[in-house]
N, C-alpha and C. Protein backbone atom coordinates (compact mmCIF):
# COMPACT_ATOMS: atom_id res chain seq x y z
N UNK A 1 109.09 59.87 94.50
CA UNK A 1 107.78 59.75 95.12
C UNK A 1 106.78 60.57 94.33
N UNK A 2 105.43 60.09 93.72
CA UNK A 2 104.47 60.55 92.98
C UNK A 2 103.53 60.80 94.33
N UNK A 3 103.58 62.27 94.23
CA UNK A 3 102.10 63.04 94.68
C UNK A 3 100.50 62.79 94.06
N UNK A 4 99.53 62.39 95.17
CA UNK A 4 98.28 61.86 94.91
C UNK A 4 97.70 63.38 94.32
N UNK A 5 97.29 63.10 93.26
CA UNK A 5 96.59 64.68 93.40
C UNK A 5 95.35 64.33 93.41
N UNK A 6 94.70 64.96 94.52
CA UNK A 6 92.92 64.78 95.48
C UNK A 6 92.79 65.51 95.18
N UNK A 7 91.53 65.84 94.61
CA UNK A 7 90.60 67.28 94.49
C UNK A 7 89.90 67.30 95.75
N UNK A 8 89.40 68.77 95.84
CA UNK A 8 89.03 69.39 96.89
C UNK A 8 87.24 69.06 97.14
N UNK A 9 86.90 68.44 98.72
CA UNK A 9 85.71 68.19 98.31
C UNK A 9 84.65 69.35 97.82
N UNK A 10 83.73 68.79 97.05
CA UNK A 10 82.41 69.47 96.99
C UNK A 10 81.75 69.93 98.03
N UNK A 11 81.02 70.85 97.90
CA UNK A 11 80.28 71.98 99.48
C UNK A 11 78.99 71.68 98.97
N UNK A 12 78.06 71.81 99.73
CA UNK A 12 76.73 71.78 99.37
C UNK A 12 76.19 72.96 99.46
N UNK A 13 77.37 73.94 99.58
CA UNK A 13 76.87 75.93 99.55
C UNK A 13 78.50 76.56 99.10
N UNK A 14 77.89 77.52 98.38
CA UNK A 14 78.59 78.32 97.87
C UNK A 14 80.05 78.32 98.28
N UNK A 15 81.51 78.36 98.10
CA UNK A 15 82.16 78.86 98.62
C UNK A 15 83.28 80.57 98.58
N UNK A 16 84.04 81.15 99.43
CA UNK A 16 84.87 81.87 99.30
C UNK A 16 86.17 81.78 99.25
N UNK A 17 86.92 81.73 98.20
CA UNK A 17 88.61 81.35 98.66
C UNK A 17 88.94 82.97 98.80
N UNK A 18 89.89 82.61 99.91
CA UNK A 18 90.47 83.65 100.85
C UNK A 18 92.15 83.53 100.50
N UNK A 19 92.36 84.24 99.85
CA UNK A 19 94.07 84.48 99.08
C UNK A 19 94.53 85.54 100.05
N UNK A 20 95.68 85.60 100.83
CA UNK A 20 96.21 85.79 101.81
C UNK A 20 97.41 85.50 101.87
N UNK A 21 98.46 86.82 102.77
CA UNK A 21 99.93 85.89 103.05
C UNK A 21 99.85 85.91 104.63
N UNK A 22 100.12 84.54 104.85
CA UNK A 22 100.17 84.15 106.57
C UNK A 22 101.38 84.52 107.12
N UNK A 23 102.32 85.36 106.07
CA UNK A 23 103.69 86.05 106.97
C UNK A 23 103.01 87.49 107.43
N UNK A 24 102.00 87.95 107.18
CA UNK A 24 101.13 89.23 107.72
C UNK A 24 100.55 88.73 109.31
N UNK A 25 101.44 89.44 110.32
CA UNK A 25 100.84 88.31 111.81
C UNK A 25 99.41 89.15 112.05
N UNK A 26 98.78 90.38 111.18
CA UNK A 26 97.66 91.36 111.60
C UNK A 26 96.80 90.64 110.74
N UNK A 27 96.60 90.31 109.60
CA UNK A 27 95.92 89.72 108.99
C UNK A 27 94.65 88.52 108.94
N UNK A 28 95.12 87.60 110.52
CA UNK A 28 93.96 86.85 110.92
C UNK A 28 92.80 87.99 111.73
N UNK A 29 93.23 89.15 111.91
CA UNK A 29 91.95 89.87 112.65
C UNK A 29 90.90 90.11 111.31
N UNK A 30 91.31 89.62 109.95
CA UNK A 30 90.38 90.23 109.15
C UNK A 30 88.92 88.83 108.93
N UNK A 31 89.78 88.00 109.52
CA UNK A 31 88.81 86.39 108.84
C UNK A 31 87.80 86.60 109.80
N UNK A 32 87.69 86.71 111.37
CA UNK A 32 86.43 87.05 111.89
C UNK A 32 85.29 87.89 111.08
N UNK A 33 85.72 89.10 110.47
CA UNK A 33 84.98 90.26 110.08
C UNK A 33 84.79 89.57 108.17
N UNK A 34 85.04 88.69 108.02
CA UNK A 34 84.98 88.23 106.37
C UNK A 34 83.69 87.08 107.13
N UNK A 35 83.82 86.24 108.33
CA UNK A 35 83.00 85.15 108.25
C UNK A 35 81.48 86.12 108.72
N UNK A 36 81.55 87.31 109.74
CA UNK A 36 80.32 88.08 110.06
C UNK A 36 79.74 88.02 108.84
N UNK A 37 80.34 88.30 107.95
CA UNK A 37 79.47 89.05 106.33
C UNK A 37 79.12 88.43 105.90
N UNK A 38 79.95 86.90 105.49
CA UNK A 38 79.70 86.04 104.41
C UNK A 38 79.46 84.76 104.99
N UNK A 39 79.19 84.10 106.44
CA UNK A 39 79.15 82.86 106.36
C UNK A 39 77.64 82.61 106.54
N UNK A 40 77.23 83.69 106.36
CA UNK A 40 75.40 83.13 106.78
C UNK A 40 75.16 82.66 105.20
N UNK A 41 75.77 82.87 104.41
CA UNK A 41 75.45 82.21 102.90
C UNK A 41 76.49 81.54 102.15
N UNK A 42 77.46 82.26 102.46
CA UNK A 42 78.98 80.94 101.96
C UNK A 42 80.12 80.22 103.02
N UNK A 43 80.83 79.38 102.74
CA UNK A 43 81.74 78.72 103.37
C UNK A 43 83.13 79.72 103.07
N UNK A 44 83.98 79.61 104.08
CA UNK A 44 85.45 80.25 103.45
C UNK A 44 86.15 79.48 103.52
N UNK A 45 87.11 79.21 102.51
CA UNK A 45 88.39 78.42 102.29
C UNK A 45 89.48 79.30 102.35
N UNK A 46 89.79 78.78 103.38
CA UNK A 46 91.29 79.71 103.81
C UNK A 46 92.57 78.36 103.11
N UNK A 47 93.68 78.79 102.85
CA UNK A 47 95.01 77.94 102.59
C UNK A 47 95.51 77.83 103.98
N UNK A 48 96.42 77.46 104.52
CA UNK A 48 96.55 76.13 104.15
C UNK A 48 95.27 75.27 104.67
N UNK A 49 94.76 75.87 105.95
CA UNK A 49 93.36 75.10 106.36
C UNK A 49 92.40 74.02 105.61
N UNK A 50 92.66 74.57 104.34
CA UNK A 50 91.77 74.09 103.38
C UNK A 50 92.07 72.51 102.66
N UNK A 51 93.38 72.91 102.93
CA UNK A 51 94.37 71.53 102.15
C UNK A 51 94.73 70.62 103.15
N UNK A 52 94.30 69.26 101.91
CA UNK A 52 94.67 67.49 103.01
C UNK A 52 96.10 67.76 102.79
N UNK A 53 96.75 66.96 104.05
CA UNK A 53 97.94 66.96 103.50
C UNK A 53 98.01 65.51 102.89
N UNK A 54 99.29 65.86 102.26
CA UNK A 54 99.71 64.41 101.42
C UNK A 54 99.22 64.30 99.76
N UNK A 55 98.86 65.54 99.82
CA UNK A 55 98.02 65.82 98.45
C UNK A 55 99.03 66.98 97.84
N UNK A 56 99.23 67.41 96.56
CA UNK A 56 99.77 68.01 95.89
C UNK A 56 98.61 69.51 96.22
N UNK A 57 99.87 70.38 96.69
CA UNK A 57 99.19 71.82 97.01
C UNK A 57 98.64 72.85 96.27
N UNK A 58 99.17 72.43 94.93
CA UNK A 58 98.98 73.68 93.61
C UNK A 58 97.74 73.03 93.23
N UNK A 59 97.90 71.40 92.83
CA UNK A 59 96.62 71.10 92.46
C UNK A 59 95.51 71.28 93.54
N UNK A 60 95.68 71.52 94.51
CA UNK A 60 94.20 71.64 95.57
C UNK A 60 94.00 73.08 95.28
N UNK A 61 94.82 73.84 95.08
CA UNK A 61 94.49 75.39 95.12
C UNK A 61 93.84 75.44 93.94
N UNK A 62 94.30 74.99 93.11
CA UNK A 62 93.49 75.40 90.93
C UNK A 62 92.35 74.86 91.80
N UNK A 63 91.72 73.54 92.34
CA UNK A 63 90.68 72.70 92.08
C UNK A 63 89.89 74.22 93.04
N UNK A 64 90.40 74.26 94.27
CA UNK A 64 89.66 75.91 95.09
C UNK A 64 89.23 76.84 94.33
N UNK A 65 89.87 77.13 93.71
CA UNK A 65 89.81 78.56 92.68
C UNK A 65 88.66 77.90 91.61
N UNK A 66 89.20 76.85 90.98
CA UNK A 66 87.29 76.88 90.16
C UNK A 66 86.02 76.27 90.72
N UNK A 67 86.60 75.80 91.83
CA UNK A 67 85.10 75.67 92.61
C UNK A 67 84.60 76.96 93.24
N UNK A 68 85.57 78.05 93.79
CA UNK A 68 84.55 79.02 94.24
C UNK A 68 83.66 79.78 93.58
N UNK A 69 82.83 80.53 94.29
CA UNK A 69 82.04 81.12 93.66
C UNK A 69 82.37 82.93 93.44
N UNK A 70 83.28 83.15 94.63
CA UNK A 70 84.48 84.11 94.32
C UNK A 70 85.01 84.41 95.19
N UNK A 71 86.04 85.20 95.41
CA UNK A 71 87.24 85.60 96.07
C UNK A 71 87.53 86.47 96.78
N UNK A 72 88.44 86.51 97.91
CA UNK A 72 88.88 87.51 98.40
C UNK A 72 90.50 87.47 98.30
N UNK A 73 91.04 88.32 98.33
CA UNK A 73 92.52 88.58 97.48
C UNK A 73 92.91 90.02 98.90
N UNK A 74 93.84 89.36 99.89
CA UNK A 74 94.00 90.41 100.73
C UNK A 74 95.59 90.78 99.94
N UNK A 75 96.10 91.98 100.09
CA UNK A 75 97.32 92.42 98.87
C UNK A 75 98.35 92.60 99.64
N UNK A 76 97.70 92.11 101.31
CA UNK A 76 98.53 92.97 102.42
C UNK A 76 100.13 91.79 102.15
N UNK A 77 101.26 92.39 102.03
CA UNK A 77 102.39 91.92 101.96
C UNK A 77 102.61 91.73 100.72
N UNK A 78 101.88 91.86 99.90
CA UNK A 78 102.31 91.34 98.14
C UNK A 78 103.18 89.80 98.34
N UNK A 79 102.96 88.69 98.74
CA UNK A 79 103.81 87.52 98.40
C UNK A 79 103.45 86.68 97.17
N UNK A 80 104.46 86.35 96.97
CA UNK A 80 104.49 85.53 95.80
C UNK A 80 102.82 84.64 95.43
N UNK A 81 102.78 84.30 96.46
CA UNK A 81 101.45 82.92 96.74
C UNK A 81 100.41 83.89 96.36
N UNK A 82 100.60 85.22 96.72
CA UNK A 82 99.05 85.64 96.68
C UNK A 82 99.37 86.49 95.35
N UNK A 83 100.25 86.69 94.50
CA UNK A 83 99.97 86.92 93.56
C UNK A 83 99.95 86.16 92.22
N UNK A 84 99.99 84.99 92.59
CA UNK A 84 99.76 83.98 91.85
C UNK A 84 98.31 83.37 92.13
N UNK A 85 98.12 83.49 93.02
CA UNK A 85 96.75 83.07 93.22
C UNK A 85 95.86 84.00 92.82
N UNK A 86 96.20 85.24 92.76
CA UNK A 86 95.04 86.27 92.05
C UNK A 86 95.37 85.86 90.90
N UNK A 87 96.47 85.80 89.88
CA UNK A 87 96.60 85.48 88.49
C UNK A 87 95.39 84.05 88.22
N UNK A 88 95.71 83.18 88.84
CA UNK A 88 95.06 81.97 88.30
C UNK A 88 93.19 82.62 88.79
N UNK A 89 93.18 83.49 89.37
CA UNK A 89 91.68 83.61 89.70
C UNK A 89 90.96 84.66 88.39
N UNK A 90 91.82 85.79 87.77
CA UNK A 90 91.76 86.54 86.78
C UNK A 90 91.60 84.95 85.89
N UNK A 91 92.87 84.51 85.46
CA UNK A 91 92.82 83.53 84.17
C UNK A 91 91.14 82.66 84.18
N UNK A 92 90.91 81.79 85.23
CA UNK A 92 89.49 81.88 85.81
C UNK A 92 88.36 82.56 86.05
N UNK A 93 88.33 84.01 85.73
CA UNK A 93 87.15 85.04 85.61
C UNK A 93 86.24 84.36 86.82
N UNK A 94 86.79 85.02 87.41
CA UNK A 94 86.24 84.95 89.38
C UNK A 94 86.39 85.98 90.06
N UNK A 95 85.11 86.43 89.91
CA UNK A 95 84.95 87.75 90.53
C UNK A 95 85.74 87.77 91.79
N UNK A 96 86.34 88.92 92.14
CA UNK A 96 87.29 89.33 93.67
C UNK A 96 86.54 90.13 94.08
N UNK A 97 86.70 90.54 95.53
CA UNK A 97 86.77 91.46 96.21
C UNK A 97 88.30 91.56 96.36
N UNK A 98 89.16 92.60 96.48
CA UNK A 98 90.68 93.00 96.66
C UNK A 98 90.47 94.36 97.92
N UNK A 99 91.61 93.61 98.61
CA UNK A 99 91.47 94.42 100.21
C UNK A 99 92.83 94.74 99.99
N UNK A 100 93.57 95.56 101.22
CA UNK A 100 94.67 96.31 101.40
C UNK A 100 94.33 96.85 102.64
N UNK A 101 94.91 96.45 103.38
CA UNK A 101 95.14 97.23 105.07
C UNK A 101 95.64 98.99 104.75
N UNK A 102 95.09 99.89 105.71
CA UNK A 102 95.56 101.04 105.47
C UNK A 102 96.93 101.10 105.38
N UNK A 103 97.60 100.13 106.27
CA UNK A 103 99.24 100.66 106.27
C UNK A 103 100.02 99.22 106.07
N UNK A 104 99.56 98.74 105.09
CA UNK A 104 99.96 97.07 104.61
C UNK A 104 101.41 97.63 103.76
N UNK A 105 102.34 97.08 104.14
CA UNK A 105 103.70 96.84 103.82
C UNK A 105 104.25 96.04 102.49
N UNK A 106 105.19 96.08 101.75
CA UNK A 106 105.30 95.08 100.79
C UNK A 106 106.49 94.40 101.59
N UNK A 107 105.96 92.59 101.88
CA UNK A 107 107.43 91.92 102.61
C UNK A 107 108.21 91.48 101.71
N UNK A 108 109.44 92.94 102.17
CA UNK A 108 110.72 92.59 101.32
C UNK A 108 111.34 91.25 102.15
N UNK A 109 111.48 91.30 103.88
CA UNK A 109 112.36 90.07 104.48
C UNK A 109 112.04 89.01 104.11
N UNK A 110 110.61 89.01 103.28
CA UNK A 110 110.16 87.11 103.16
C UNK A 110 110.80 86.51 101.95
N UNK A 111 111.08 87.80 101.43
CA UNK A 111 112.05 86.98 99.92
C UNK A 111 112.82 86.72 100.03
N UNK A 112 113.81 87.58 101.04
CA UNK A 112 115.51 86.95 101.59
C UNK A 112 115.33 85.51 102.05
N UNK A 113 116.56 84.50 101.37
CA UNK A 113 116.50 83.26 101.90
C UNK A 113 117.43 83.31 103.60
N UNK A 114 116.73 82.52 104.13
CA UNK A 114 117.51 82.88 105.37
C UNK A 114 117.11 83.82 106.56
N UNK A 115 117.67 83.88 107.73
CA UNK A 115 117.52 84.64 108.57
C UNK A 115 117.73 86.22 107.76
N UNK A 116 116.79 86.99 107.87
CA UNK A 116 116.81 88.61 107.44
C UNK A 116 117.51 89.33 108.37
N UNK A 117 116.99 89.06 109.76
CA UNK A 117 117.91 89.63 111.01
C UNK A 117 119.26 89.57 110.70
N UNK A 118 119.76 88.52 110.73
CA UNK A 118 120.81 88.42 111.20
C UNK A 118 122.09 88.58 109.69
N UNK A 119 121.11 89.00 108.77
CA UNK A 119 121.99 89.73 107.65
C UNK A 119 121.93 90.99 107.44
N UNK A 120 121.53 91.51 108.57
CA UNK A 120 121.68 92.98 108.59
C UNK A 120 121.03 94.15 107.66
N UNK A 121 119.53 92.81 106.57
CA UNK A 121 118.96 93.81 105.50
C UNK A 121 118.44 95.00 106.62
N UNK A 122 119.00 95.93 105.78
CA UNK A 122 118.88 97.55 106.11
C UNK A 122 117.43 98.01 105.30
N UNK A 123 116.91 97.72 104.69
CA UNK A 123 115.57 97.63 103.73
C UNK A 123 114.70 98.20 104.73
N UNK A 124 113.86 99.45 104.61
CA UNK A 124 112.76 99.41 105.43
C UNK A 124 111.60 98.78 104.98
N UNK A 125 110.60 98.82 105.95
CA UNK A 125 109.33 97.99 105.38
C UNK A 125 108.57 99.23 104.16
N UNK A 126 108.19 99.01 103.19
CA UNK A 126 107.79 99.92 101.99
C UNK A 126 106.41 99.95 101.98
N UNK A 127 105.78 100.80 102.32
CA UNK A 127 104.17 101.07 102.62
C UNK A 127 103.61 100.45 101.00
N UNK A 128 103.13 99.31 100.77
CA UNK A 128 102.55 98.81 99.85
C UNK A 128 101.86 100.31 98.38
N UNK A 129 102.47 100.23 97.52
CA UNK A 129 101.54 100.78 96.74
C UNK A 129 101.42 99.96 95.41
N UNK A 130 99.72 99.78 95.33
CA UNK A 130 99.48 98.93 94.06
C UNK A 130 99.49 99.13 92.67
N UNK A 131 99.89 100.69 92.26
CA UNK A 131 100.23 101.00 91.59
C UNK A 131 101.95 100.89 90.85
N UNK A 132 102.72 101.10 91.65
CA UNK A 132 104.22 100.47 91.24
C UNK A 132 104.45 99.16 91.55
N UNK A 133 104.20 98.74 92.94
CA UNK A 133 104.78 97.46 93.47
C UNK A 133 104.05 96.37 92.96
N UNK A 134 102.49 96.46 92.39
CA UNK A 134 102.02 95.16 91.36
C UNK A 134 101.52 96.07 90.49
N UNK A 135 102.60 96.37 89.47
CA UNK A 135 101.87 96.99 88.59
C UNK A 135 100.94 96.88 87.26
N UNK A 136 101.00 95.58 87.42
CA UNK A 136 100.43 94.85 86.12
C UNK A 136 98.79 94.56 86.15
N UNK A 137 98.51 95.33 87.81
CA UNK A 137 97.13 95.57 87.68
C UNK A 137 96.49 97.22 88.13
N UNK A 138 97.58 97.47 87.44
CA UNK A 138 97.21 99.24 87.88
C UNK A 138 96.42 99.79 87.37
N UNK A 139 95.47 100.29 88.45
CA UNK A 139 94.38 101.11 88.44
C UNK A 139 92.74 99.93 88.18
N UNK A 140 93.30 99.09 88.77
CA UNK A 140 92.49 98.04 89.63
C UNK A 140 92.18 98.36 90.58
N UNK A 141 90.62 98.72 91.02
CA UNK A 141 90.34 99.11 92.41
C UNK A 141 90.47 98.01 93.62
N UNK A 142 90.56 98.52 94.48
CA UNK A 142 90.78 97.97 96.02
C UNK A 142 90.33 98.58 96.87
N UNK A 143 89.52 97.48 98.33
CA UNK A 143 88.83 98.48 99.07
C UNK A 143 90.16 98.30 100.50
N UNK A 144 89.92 99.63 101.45
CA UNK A 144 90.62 99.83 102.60
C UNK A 144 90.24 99.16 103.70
N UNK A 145 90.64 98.16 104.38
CA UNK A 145 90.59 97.50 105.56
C UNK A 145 91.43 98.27 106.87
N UNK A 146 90.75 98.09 107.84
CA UNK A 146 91.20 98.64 109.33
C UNK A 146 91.31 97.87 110.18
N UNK A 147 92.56 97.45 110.34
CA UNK A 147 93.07 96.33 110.99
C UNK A 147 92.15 96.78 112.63
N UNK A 148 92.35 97.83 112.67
CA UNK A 148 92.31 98.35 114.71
C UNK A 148 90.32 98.85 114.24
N UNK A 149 89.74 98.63 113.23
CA UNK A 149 88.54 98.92 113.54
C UNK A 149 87.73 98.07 112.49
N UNK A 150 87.04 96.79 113.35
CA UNK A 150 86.63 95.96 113.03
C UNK A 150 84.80 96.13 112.27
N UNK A 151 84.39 96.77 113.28
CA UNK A 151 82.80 97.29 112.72
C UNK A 151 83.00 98.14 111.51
N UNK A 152 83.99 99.13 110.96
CA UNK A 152 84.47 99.67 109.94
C UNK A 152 84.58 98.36 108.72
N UNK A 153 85.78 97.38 109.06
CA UNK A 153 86.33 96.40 108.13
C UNK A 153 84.94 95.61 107.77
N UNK A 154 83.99 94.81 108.66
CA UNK A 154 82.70 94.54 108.56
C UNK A 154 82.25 95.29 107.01
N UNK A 155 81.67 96.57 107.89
CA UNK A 155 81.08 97.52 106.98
C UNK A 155 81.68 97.37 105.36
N UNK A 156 83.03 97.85 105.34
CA UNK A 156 84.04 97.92 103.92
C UNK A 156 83.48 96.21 103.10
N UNK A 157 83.78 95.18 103.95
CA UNK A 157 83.67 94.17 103.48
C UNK A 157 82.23 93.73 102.68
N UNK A 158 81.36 94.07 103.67
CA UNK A 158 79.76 94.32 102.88
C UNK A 158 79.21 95.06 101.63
N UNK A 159 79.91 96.17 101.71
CA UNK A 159 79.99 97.35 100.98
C UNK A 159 80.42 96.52 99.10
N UNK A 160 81.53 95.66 99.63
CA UNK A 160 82.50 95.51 98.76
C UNK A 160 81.86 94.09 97.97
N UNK A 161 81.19 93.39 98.67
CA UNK A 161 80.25 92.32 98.41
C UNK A 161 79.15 92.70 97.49
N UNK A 162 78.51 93.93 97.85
CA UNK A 162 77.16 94.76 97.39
C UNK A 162 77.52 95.04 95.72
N UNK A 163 78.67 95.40 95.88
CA UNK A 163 79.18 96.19 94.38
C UNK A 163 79.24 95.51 93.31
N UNK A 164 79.23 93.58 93.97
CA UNK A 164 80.13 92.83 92.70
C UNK A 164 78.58 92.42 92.44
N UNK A 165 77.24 92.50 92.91
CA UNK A 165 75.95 91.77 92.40
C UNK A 165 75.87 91.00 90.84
N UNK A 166 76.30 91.95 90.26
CA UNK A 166 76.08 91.85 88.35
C UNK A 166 77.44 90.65 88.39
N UNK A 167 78.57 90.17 89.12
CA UNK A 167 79.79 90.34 88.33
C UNK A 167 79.35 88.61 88.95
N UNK A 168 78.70 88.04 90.28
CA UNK A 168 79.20 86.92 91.22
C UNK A 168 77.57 85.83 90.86
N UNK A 169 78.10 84.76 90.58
CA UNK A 169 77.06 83.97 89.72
C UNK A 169 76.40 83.23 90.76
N UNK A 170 77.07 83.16 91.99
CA UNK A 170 75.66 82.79 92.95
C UNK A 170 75.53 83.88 94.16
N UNK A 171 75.42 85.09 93.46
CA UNK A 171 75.12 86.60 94.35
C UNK A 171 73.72 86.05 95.30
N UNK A 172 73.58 86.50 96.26
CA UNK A 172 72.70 86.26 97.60
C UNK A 172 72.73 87.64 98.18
N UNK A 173 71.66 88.34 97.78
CA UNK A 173 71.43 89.78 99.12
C UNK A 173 72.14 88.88 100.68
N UNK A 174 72.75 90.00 101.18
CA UNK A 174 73.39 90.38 102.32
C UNK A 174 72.82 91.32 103.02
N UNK A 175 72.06 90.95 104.21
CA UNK A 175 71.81 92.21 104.83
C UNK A 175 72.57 92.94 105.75
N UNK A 176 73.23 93.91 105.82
CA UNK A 176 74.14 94.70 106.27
C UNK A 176 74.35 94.31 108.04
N UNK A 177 75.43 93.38 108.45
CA UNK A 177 75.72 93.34 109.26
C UNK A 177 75.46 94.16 110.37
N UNK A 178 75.05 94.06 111.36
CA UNK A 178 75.55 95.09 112.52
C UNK A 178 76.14 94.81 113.50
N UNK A 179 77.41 95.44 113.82
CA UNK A 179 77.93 94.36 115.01
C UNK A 179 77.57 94.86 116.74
N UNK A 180 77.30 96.50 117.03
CA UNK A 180 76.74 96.87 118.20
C UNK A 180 76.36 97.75 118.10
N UNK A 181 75.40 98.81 118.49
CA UNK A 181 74.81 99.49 118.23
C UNK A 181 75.07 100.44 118.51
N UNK A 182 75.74 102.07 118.05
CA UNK A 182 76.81 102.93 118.35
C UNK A 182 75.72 104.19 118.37
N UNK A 183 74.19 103.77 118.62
CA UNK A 183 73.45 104.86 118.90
C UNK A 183 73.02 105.40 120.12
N UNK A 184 73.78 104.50 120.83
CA UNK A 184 72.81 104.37 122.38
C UNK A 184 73.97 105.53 123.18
């Protein structure tokens, strides 16, 4: 059976691909606080959301990656998908933003084939560091996300938007979110 390969439609505004592992179950609290920042001027393309089915998946992801206008690369779990998807976004010179939860894990159980439980891996979960565990981009900055504090993650996320101006070819001032007002 030959796979149709469909490219991904055209947007009539900017988009964001959102590189992510969906074995992280904390990780959807970050897409609310990514759309506050960025959807008043870009679209986000999340995986699989993004993809028809019946279409070849690698080719919809390359066609994502050079249509955006740039990236977000969450590191939380280090999986395979998302470090391949940062590679093809580097090979592509597409500006990132790169996130990391304060206490983001590297998932060793997702590599075991099979039930992990019930083979008794003894492995603890290994507090992610991007310096040994992907080291082939060490001393690549990354900003800190707070899973349990959302007006913080907001903030980081804006912050982190602000920095890339020179680097993102359809840059748009952002005016600094506010989500409630912590003066009153």
């Amino acid at each position: 059976m030959t796979v149709e390969r469909k490219s991904v439609p055209t947007s009539t505004r900017p988009y964001c691909f959102v590189s992510y592992s969906s074995r992280e179950p904390y990780v959807p609290i970050l897409f609310p606080c990514l759309w506050i920042v960025l959807s008043p001027n870009f679209d986000l393309r999340l995986t699989p959301s993004a993809l028809e089915s019946g279409a070849d998946q690698r080719s919809q992801i390359v066609d994502l990656i050079e249509g955006c206008a740039f990236a977000v690369v969450v590191l939380d779990g280090l999986r395979p998908n998302v470090t391949y998807e940062y590679g093809l976004l580097e090979a592509h010179n597409k500006p990132m933003i790169l996130l990391k939860e304060q206490n983001a894990t590297v998932d060793i159980r997702g590599l075991v084939v099979g039930d992990s439980e019930s083979m008794n891996l003894t492995i603890p979960p290994q507090i992610l560091n991007i310096d040994s565990h992907f080291s082939d981009i060490k001393g690549v900055n990354y900003a800190v996300w707070k899973r349990d504090d959302p007006a913080a993650t907001v903030k980081t996320i804006w912050q982190e938007y602000k920095k890339k101006e020179s680097k993102f070819k359809d840059y748009v001032k952002i005016k600094e979110p506010v989500l409630w007002d912590t003066q009153k």
